[in-house]
Protein backbone atom coordinates (compact mmCIF):
# COMPACT_ATOMS: atom_id res chain seq x y z
CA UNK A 1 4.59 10.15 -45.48
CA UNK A 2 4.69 13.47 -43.13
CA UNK A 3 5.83 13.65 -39.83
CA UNK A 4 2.96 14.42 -37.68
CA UNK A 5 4.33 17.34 -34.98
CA UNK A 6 3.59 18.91 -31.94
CA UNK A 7 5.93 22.04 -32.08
CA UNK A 8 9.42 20.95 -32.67
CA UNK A 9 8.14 17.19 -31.84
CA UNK A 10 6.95 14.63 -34.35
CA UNK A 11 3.98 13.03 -33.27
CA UNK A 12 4.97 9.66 -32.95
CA UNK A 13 7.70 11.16 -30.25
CA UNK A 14 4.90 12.56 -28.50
CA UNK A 15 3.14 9.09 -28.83
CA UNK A 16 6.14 7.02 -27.58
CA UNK A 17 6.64 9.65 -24.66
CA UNK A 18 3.32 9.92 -23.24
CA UNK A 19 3.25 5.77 -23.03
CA UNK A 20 6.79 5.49 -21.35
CA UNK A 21 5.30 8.06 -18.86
CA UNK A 22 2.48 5.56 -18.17
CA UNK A 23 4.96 2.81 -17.99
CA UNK A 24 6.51 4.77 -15.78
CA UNK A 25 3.39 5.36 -13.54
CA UNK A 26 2.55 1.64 -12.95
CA UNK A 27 0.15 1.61 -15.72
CA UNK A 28 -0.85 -2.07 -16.56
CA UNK A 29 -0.01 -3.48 -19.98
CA UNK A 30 -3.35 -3.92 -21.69
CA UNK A 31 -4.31 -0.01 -20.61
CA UNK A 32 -0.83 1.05 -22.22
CA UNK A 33 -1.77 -1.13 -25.10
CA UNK A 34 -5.41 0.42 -25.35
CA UNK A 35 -3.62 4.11 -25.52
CA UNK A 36 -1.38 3.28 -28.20
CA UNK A 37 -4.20 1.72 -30.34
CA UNK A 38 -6.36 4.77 -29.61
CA UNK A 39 -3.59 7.29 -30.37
CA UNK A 40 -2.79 5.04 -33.81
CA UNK A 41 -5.95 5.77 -34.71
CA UNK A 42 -5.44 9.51 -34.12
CA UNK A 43 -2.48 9.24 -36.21
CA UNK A 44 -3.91 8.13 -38.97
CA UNK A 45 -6.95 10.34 -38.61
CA UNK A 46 -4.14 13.23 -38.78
CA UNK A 47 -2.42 11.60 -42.24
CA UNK A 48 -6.34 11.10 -43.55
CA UNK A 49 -7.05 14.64 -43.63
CA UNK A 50 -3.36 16.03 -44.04
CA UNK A 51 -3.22 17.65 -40.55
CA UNK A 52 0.97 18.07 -40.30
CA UNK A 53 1.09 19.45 -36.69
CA UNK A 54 -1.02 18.45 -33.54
CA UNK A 55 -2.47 20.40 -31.14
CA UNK A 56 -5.62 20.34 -28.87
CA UNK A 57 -7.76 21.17 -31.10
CA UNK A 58 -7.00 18.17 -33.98
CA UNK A 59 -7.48 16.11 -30.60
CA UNK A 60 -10.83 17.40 -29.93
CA UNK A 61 -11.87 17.31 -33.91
CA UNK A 62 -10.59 13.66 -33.91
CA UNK A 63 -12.79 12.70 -30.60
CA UNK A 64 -16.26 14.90 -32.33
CA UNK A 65 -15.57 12.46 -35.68
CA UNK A 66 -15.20 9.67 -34.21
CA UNK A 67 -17.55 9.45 -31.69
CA UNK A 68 -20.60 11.16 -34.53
CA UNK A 69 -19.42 7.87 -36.68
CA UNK A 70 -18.95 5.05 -33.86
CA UNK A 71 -22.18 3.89 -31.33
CA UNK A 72 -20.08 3.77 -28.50
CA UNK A 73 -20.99 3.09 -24.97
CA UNK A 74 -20.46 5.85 -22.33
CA UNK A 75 -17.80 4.43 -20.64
CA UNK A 76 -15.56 3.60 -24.42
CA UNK A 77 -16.75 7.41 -25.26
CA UNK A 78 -15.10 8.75 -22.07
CA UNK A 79 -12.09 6.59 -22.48
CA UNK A 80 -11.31 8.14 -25.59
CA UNK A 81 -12.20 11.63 -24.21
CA UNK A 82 -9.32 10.58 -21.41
CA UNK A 83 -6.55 9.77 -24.30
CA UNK A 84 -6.99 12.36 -26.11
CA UNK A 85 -6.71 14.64 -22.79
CA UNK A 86 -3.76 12.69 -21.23
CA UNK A 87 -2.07 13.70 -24.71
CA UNK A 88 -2.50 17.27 -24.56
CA UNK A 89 -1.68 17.48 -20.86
CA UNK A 90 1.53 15.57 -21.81
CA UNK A 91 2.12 17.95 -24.70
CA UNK A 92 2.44 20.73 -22.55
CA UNK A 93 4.44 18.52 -19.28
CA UNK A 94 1.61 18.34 -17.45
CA UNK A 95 0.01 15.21 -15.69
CA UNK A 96 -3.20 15.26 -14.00
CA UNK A 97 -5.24 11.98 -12.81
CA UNK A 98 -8.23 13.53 -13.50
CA UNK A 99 -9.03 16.73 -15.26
CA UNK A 100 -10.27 19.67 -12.79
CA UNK A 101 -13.01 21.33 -13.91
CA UNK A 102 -11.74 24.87 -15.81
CA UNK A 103 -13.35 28.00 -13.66
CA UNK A 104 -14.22 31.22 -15.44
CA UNK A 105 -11.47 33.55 -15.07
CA UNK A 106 -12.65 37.17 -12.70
CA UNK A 107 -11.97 40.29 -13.84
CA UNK A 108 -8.79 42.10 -12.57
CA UNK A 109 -10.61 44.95 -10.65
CA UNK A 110 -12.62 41.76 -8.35
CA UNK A 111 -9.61 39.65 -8.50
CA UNK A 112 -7.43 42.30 -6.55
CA UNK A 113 -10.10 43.11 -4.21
CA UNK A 114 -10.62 39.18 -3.31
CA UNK A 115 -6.93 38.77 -2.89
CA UNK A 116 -6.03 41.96 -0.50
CA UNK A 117 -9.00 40.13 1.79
CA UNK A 118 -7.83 37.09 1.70
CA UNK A 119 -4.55 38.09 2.35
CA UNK A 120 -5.73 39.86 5.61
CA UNK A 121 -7.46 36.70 5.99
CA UNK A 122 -4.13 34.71 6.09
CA UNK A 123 -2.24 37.85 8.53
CA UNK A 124 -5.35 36.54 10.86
CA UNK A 125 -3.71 33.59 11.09
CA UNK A 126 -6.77 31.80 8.87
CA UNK A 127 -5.31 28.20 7.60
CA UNK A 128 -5.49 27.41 3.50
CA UNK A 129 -8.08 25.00 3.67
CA UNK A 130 -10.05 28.08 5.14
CA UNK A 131 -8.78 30.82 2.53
CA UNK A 132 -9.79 28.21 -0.02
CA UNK A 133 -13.19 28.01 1.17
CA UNK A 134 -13.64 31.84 1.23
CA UNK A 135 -11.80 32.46 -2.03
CA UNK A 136 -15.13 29.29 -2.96
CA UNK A 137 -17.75 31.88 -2.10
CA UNK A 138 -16.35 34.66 -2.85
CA UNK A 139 -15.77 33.42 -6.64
CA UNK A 140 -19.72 32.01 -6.69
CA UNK A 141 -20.18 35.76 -5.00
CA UNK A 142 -19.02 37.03 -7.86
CA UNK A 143 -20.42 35.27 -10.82
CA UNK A 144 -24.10 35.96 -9.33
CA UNK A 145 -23.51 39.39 -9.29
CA UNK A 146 -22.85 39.15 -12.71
CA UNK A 147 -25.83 37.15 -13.51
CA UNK A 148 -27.79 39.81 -12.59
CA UNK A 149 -25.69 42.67 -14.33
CA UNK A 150 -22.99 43.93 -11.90
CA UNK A 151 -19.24 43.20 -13.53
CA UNK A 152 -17.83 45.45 -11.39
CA UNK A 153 -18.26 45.38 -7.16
CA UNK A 154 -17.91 48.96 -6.51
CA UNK A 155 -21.11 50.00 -8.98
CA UNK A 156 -23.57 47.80 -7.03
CA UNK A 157 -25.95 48.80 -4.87
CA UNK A 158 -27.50 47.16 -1.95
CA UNK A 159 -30.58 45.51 -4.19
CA UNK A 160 -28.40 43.80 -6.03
CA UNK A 161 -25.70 42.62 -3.24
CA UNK A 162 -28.63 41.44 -1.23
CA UNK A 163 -30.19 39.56 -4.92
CA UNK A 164 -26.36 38.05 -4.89
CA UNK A 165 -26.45 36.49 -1.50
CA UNK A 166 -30.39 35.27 -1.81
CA UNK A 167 -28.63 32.88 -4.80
CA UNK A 168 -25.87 30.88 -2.48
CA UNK A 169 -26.15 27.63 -2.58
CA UNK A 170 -24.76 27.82 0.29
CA UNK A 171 -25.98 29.83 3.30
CA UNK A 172 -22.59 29.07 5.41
CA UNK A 173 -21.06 31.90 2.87
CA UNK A 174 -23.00 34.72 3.93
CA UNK A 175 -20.89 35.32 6.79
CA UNK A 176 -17.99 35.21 4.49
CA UNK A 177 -19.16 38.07 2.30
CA UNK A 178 -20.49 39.88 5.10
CA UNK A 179 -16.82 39.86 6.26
CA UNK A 180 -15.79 40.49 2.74
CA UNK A 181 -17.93 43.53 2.18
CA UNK A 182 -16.72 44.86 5.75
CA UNK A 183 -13.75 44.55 4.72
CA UNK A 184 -13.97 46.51 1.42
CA UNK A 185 -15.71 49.46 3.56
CA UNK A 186 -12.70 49.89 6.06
CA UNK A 187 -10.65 49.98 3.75
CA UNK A 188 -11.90 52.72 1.71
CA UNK A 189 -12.26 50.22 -1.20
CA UNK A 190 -15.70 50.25 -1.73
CA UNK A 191 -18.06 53.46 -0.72
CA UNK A 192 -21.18 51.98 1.21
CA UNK A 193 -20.97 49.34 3.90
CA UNK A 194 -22.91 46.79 2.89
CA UNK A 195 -22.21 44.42 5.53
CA UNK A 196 -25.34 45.31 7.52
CA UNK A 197 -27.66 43.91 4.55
CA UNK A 198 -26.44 40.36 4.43
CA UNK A 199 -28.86 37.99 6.83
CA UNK A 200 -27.46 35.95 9.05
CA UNK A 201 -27.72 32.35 9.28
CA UNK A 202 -27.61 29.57 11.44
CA UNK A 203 -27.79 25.97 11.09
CA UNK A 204 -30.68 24.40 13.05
CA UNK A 205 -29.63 22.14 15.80
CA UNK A 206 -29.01 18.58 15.12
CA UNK A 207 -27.93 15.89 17.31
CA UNK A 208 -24.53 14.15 16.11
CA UNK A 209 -25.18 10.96 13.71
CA UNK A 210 -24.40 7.69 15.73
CA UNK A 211 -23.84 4.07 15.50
CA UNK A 212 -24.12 1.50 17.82
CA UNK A 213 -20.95 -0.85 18.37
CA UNK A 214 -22.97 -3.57 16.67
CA UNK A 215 -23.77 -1.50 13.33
CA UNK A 216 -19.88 -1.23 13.82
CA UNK A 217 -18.72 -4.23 13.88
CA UNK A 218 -20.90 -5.24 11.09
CA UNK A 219 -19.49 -2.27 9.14
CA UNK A 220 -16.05 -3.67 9.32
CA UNK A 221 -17.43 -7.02 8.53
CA UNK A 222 -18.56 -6.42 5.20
CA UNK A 223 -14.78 -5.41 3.83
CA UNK A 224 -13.64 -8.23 1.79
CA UNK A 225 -9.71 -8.23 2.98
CA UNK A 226 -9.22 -10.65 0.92
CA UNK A 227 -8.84 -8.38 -2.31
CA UNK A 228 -5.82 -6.53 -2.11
CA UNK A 229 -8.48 -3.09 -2.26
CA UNK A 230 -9.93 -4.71 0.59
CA UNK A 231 -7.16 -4.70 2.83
CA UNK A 232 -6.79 -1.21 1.75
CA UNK A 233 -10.08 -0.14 2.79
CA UNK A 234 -10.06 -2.64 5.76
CA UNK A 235 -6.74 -1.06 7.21
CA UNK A 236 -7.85 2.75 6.21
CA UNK A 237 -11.68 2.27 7.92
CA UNK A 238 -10.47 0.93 10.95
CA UNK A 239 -8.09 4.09 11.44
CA UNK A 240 -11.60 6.26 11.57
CA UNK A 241 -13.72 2.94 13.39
CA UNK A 242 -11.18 2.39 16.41
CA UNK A 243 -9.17 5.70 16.25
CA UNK A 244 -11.63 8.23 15.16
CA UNK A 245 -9.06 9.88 12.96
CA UNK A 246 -9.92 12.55 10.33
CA UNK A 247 -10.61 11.19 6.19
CA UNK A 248 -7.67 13.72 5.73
CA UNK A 249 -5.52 12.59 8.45
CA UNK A 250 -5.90 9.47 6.78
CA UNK A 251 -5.30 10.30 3.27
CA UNK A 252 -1.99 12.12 4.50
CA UNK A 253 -0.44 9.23 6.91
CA UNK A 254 3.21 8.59 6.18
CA UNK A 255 5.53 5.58 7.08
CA UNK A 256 7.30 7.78 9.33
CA UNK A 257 4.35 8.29 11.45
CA UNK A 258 3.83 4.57 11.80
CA UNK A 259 5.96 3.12 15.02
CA UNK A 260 5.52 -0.75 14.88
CA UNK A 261 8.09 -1.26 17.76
CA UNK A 262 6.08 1.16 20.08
CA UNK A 263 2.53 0.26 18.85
CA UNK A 264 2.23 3.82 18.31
CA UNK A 265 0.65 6.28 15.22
CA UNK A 266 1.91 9.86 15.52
CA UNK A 267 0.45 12.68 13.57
CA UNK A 268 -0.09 15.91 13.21
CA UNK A 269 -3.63 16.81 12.36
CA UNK A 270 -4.68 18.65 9.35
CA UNK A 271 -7.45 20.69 10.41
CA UNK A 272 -5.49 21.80 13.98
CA UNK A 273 -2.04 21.12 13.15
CA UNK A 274 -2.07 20.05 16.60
CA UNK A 275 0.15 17.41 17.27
CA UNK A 276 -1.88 13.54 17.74
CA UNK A 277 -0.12 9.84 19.00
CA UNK A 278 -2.70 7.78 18.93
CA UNK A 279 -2.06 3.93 20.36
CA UNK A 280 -1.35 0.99 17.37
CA UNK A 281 -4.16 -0.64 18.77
CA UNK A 282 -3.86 -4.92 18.06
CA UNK A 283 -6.96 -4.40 15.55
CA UNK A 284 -5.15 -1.95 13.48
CA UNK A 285 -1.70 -3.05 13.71
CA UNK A 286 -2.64 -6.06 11.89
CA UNK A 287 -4.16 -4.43 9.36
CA UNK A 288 -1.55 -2.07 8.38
CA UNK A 289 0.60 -4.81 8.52
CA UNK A 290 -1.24 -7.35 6.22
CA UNK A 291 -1.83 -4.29 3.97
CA UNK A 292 1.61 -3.19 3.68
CA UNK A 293 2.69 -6.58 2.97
CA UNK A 294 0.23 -7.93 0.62
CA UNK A 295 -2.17 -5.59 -0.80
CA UNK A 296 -0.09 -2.00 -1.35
CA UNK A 297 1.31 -1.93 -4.71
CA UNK A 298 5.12 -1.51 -5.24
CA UNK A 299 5.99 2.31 -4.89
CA UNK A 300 8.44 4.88 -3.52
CA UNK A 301 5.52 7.04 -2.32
CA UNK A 302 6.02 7.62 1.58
CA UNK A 303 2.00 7.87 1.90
CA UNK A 304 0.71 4.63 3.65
CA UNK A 305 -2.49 4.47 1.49
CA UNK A 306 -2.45 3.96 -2.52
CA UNK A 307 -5.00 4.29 -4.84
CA UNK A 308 -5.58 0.83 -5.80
CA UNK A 309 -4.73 0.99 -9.99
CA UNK A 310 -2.27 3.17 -11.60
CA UNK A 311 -1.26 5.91 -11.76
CA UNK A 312 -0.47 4.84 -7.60
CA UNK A 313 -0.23 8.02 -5.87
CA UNK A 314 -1.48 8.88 -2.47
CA UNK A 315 -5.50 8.73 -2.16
CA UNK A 316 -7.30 11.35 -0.78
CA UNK A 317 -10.18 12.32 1.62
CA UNK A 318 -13.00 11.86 -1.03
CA UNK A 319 -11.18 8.15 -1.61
CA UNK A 320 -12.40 7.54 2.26
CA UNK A 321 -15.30 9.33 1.94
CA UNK A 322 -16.35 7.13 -0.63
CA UNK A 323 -15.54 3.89 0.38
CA UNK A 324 -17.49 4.13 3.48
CA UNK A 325 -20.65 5.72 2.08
CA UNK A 326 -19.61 2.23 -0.26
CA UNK A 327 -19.78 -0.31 2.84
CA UNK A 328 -22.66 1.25 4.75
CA UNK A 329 -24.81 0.16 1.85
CA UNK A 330 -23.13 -3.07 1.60
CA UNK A 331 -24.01 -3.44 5.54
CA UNK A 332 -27.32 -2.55 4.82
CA UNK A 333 -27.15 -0.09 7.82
CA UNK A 334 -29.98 2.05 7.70
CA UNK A 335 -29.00 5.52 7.50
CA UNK A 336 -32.65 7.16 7.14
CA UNK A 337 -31.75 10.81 8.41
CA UNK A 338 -28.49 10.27 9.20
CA UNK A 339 -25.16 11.38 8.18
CA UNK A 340 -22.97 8.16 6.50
CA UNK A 341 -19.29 9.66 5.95
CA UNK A 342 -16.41 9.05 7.85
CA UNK A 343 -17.46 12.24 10.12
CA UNK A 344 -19.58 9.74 12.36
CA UNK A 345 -17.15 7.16 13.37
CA UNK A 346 -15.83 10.12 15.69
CA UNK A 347 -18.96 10.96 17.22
CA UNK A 348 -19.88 7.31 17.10
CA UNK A 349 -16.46 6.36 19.13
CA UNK A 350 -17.16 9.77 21.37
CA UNK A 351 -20.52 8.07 22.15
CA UNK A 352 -19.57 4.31 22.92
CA UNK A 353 -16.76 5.66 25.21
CA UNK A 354 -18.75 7.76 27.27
CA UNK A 355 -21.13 5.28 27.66
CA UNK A 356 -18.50 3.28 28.77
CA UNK A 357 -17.71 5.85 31.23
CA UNK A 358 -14.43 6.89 29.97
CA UNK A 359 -14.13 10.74 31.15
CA UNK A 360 -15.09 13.57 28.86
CA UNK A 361 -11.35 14.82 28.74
CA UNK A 362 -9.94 11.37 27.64
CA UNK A 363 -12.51 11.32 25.11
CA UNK A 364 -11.34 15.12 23.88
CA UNK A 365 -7.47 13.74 23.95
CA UNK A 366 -8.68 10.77 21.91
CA UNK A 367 -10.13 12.58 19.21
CA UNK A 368 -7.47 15.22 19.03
CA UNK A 369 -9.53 18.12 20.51
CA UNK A 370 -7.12 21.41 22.38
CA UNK A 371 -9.79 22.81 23.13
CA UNK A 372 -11.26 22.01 26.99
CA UNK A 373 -14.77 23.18 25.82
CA UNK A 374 -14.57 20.28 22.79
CA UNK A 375 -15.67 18.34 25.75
CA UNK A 376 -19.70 20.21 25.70
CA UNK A 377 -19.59 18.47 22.11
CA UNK A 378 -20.26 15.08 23.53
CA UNK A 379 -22.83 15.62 26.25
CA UNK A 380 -25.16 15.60 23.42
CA UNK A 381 -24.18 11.42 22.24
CA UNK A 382 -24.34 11.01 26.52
CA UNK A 383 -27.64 9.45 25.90
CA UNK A 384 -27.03 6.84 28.87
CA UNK A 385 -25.87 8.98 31.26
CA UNK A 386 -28.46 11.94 30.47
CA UNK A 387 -30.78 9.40 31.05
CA UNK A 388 -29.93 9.55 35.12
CA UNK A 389 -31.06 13.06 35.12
CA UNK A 390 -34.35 12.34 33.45
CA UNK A 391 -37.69 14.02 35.52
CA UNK A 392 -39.92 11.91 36.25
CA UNK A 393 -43.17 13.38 34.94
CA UNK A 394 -45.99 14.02 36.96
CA UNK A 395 -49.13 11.70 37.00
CA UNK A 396 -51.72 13.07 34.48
CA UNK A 397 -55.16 15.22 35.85
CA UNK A 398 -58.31 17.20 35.21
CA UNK A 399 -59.18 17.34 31.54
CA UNK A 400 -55.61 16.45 30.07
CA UNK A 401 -56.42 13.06 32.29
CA UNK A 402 -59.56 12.90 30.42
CA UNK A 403 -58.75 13.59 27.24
CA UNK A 404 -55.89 10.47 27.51
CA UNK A 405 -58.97 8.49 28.78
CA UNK A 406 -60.82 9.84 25.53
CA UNK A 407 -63.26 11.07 27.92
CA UNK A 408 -62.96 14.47 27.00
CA UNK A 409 -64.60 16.51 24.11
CA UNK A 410 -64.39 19.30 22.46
């Protein structure tokens, strides 16, 4: 028999190296088991039709035949999809939980243009997260513009810019091309200024979501701690119930910013870098604790929170956004025109504090907020106390009178 090969690899080296890697990841036996059944089977597919050396594409043949000759459910047809995937990442030393979604590559002449903005962008003093979001925009920018013809920035004309911004999704990035376009026109990279054509937009004026203390309470209820993903959740949500921390501030705690002896959590806060202690309130404390003891799996990871089944590496923001969009519905909150993430917990603990009449500066130091003005934020949850300023209105008359008496016509 041939030695099935990837490069200078036989096949069945690949084979035994991508399952040590899972066995090195925590994976649990039957799932290692159910790889090297489904990679078998790949095996022999490749001895079947005398394929000698692997790559990608015998992966992706393999997955078309099999699936065209097998009525699979969706979930075994993705599961073989993931195999066959895992493989080729690990054929080229790559490991990925889940597989990003590939973007289409822009042309040289807008890719040099995007960077020298964003670069500015970052001399600015703009954070990543923010150049990330631009560099967003500015790459759906682009692909409209070709949609409609334009391949290259400095032939288009203001019809077609203006066509280009009318097809956002999102309306937030107009300012970001406006910027963008600026930009371009300063610096002599682009002939016409066509800044002045993109509209401007802004976000109609909503009150912050809120929940009342019960609604709460009965949030936090519904996590089975129990289950060791319950004491996961359980310990996470009541970081963003009692604390009001961030999903990301979350997702990034470390054991060195836990203090057990000092009852104290001290971070430094994603989205300000500002620095945040926050008191190890009894709630929380023994819900780290129980979670740490008897629900996180076994790993060297210095991230507090896991994702609860192999490969156990640090969750992320989506992971909380997720779970509590999960256990509102469990609740059976009603959410009717209302946000659900983990967002509202902040303007939900903003709100019950005030109420409480704890000052509008503790509430800013709370919540992490530098800024003195964050305070103007949460006179709009102040429903109790705006309540004390209320007019009275004045007693009804003439034909308005009437027409509340339905004795007036038209």
């Amino acid at each position: 028999m041939n030695t099935r090969q990837y490069g200078c690899q036989s096949f069945d080296s690949l084979k035994k190296g991508l399952l040590k890697l899972l066995q090195d990841k925590a994976y649990r036996n039957y799932t290692i088991i159910n790889y090297r059944r489904k990679l078998s089977q790949l095996e022999r597919y490749m001895i079947a039709n005398d394929i000698v050396t692997y790559d990608p594409s015998v992966g992706q043949r393999f997955i078309d035949d099999y699936l065209s000759t097998h009525a699979l459910s969706k979930g075994n047809r993705q599961y073989i999809n993931t195999v066959i995937h895992r493989l080729d990442d690990y054929c080229v030393d790559k490991y990925q939980i889940q597989r990003k979604t590939e973007l289409t590559p822009l042309p040289e002449s807008y890719t040099t243009l995007m960077d020298a903005y964003l670069q500015k962008c970052r001399d600015d003093g703009n954070r990543e997260s923010t150049i990330i979001g631009k560099r967003y925009f500015l790459r759906e920018f682009y692909c409209h513009l070709e949609s409609l013809g334009c391949h290259d920035l400095r032939d288009a004309d203001a019809a077609i810019i203006g066509r280009a911004c009318l097809m956002q999704n999102n309306k937030d990035g107009w300012a970001v091309i406006r910027m963008f376009l600026r930009y371009l026109n300063c610096a002599g990279l682009i002939n016409h200024d066509f800044s002045t054509i993109i509209p401007h937009f802004k976000r109609a004026f909503r009150l912050p979501s809120t929940y009342t203390e019960d609604e709460i309470n009965r949030f936090e209820e519904t996590i089975d701690t129990n289950s060791k993903i319950g004491k996961r959740d359980y310990a996470m949500l009541l970081l963003a119930t009692r604390l009001g921390m961030r999903s990301g501030d979350i997702a990034n705690l470390t054991f060195s910013s836990l203090d057990f002896g000092n009852g104290t959590i001290s971070i430094t806060q994603e989205k300000t870098s500002e620095p945040l202690v926050l008191p190890m309130i009894p709630a929380v404390k023994a819900a780290l604790a129980d979670y740490l003891k008897n629900g996180r799996p076994k790993s060297g990871q210095p991230y507090v929170f896991l994702r609860a089944y192999a490969p156990f590496e640090k969750i992320t923001a989506s992971v909380v956004r997720f779970e509590t969009n999960k256990y509102f519905g469990k609740a059976g909150i009603d959410i009717t025109d209302k946000k659900h993430g983990p967002h509202v917990f902040r303007s939900s603990l903003a709100s019950s504090m005030i109420n409480h009449l704890v000052s509008y500066d503790v509430v800013r130091k709370i919540l992490g907020h530098a800024d003195p003005d964050a305070v103007k934020h949460y006179a709009r949850v102040d429903i109790e106390r705006l309540r004390e300023y209320a007019i009275e209105p004045p007693a009804p008359s003439g034909c308005f009178k009437e027409f509340l008496e339905g004795r007036w016509r038209l």
